[in-house]
Protein backbone atom coordinates (compact mmCIF):
# COMPACT_ATOMS: atom_id res chain seq x y z
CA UNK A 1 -77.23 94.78 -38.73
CA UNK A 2 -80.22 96.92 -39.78
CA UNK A 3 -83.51 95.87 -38.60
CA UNK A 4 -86.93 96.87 -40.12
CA UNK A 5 -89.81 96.84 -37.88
CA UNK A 6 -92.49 96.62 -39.65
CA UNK A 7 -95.94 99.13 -38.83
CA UNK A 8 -97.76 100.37 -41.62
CA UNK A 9 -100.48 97.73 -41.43
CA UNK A 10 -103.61 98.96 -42.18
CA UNK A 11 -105.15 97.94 -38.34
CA UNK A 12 -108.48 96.72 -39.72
CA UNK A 13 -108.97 93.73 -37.16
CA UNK A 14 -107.57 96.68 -34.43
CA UNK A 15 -109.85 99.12 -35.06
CA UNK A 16 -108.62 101.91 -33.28
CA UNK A 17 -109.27 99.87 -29.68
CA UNK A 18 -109.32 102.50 -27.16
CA UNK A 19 -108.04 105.23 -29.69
CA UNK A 20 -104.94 104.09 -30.09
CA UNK A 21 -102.83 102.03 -33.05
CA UNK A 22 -102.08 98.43 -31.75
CA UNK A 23 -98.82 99.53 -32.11
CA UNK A 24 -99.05 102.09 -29.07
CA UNK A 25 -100.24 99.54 -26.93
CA UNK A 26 -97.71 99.69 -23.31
CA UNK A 27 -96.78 96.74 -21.66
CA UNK A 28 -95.24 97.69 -18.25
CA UNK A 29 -95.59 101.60 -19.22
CA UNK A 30 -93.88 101.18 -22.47
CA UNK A 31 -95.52 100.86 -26.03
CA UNK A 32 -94.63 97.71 -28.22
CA UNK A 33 -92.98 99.94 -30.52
CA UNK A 34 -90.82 101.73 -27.89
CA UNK A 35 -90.01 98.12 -26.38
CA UNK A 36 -88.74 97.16 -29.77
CA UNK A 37 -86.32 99.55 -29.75
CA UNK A 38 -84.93 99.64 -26.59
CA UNK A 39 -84.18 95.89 -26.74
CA UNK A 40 -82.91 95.88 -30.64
CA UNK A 41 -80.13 98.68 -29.03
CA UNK A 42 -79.74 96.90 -25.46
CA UNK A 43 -78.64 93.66 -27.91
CA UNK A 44 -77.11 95.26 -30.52
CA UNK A 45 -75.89 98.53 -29.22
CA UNK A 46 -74.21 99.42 -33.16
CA UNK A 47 -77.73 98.55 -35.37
CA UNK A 48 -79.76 100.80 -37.45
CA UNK A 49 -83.26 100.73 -36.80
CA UNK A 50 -86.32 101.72 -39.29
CA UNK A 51 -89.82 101.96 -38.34
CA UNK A 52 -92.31 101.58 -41.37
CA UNK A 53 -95.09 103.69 -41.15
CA UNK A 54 -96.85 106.60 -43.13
CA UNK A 55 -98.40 107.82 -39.60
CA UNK A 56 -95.59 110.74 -38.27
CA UNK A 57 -96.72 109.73 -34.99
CA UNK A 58 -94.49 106.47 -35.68
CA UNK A 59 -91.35 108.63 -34.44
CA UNK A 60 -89.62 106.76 -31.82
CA UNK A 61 -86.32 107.78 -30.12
CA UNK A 62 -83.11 105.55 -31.55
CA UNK A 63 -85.00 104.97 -34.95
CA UNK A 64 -85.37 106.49 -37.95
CA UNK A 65 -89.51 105.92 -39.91
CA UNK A 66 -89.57 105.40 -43.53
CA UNK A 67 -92.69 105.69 -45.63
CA UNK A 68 -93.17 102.25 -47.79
CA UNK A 69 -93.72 103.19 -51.60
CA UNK A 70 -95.62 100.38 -52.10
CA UNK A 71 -98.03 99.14 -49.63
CA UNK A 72 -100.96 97.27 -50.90
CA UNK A 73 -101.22 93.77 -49.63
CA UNK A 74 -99.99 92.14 -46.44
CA UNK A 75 -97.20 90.71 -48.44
CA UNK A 76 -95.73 94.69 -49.20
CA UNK A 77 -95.22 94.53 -45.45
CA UNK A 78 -91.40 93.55 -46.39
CA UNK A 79 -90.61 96.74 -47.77
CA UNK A 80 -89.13 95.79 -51.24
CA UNK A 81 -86.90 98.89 -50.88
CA UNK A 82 -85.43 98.15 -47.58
CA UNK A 83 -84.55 94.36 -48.66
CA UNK A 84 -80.80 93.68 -48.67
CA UNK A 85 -78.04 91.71 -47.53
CA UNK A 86 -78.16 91.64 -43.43
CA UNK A 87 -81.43 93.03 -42.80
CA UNK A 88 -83.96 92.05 -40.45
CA UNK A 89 -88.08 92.24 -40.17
CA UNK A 90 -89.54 92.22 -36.89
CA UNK A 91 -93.21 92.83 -36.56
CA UNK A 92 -94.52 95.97 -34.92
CA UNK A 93 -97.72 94.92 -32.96
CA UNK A 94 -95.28 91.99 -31.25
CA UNK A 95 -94.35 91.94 -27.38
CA UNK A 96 -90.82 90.53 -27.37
CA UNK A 97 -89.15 88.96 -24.90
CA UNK A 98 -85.81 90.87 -23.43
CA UNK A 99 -84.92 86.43 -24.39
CA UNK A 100 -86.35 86.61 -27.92
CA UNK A 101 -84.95 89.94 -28.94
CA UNK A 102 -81.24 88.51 -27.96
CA UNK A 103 -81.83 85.48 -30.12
CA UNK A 104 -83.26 87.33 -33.01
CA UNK A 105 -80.19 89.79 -32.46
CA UNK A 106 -77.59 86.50 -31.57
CA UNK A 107 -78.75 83.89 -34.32
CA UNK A 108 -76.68 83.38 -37.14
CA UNK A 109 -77.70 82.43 -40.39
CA UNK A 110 -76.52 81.42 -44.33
CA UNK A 111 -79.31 82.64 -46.25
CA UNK A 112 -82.83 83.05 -44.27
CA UNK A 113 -83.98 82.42 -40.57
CA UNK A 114 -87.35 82.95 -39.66
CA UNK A 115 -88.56 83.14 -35.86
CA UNK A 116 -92.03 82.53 -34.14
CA UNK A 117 -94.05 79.83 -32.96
CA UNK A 118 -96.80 77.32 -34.41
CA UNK A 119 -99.01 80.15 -34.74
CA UNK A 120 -97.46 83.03 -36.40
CA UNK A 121 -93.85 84.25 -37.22
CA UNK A 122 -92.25 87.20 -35.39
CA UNK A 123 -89.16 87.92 -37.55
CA UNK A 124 -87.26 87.08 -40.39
CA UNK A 125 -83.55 87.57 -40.71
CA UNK A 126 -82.12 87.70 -44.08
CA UNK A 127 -78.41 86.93 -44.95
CA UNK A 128 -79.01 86.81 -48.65
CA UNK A 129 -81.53 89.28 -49.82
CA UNK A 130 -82.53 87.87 -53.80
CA UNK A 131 -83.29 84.44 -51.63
CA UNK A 132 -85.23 86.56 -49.87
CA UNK A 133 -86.40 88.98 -52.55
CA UNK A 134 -87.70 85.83 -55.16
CA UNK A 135 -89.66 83.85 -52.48
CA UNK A 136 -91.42 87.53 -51.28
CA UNK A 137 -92.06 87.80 -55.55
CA UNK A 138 -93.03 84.56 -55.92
CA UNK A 139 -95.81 84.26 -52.96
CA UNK A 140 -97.02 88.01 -54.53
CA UNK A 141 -97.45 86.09 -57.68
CA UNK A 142 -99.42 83.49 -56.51
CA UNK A 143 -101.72 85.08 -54.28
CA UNK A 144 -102.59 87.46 -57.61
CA UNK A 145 -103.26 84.37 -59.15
CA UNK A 146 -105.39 82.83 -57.17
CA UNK A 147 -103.11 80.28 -56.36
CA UNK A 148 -103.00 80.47 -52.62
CA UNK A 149 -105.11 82.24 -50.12
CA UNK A 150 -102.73 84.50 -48.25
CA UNK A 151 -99.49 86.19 -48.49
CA UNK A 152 -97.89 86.40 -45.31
CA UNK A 153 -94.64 85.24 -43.58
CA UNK A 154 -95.92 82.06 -43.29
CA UNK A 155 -96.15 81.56 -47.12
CA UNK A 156 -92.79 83.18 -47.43
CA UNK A 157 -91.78 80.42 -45.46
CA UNK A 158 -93.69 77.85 -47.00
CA UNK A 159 -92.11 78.59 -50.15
CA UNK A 160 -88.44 79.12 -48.73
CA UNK A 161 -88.62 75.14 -47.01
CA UNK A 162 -90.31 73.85 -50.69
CA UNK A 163 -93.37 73.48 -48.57
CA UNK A 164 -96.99 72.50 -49.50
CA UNK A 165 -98.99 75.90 -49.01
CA UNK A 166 -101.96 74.04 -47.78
CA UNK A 167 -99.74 72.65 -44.51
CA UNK A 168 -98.84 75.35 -42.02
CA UNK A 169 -95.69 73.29 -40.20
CA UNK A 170 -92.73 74.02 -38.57
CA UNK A 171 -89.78 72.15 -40.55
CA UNK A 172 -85.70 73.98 -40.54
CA UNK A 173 -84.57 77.25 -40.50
CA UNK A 174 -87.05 78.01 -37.89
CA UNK A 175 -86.14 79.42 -34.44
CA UNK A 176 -89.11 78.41 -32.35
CA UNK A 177 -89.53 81.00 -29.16
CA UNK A 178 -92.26 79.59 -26.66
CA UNK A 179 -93.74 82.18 -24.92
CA UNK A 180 -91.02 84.26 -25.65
CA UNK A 181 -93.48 87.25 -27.97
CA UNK A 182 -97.05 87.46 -28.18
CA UNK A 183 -99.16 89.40 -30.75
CA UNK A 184 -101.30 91.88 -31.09
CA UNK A 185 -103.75 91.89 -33.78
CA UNK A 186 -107.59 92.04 -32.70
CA UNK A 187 -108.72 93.72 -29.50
CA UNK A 188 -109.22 90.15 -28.33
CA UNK A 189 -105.48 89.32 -28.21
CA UNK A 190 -105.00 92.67 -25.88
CA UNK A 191 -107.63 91.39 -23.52
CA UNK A 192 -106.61 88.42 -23.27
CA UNK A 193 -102.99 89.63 -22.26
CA UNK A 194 -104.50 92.28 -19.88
CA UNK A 195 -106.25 88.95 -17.75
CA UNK A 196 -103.03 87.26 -17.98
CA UNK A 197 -101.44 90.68 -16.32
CA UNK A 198 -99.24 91.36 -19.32
């Protein structure tokens, strides 16, 4: 299995907190990104690993970084060059769970299986890459359009389950991991996590 984590967000709602990328963040002495890794191998000790980023910083021990050629909206995130058959997306300003790396890593699926909560989505595993490929197109489309407001996993989703885009729900094809990852996108979520004690 090859697994993309993805890190070549642009950090806006970050903001270089503290001088660092969100991505650097440690959680008992270890940065999300290094986490990510270390799990993805501990589970599935055979993988290939690929860190998105354009910052050479992004190096981590037991993956390899690749440089997106496109990377203009959130969307481009799924790096239309890495999409194939057996390929994962993982986010790179996630804590994961030792529990919700080894279901990512242990669920099986047909065509797509996406993983995450009621509040945001944490991975997507991908079987059957032009399933995956046309629904990544399609919510592109849409959002140049006009047609819908954002183009992020969830839409992918959205438009995967035949889904109204104006409903964020939960329906199949959905692993649901409670309190099993937590994100990372504003200084906000960090503090909050820091008066929970990690």
């Amino acid at each position: 299995m090859k697994y993309i984590i993805m890190a070549d967000g642009k950090g806006t709602r970050w903001n270089n907190y503290h001088d660092i990328p969100k991505h650097f963040i440690e959680v008992g002495g270890e940065t999300l990104l290094t986490r990510t890794v270390r799990l993805l191998r501990l589970f599935d000790a055979g993988c290939e690993i690929i860190i998105t980023s354009h910052d050479p910083r992004y190096e981590v021990e037991g993956a390899r970084r690749h440089e997106p050629v496109n990377n203009v909206l959130e969307i481009d995130r799924f790096t239309t060059e890495l999409i194939e058959n057996n390929v994962c997306f993982l986010y790179g300003d996630t804590f994961y769970s030792d529990s919700a790396i080894q279901s990512i890593v242990s669920t099986k699926t047909d065509d797509l299986m996406f993983f995450g909560n009621e509040k945001s989505i944490v991975a997507v595993k991908v079987k059957d890459a032009r399933i995956f490929q046309y629904h990544v197109n399609r919510v592109r489309e849409l959002f140049l359009q006009g047609e819908i407001k954002k183009c992020i996993g969830w839409q992918v989703y959205q438009s995967f389950m035949g889904m109204s885009f104006d409903e964020k729900k939960i329906a199949g094809k959905y692993v649901y991991m409670e309190d099993g990852t937590r994100d990372f996108n504003s200084p906000e979520d960090y503090e909050k996590s820091e008066r929970k004690g990690n």
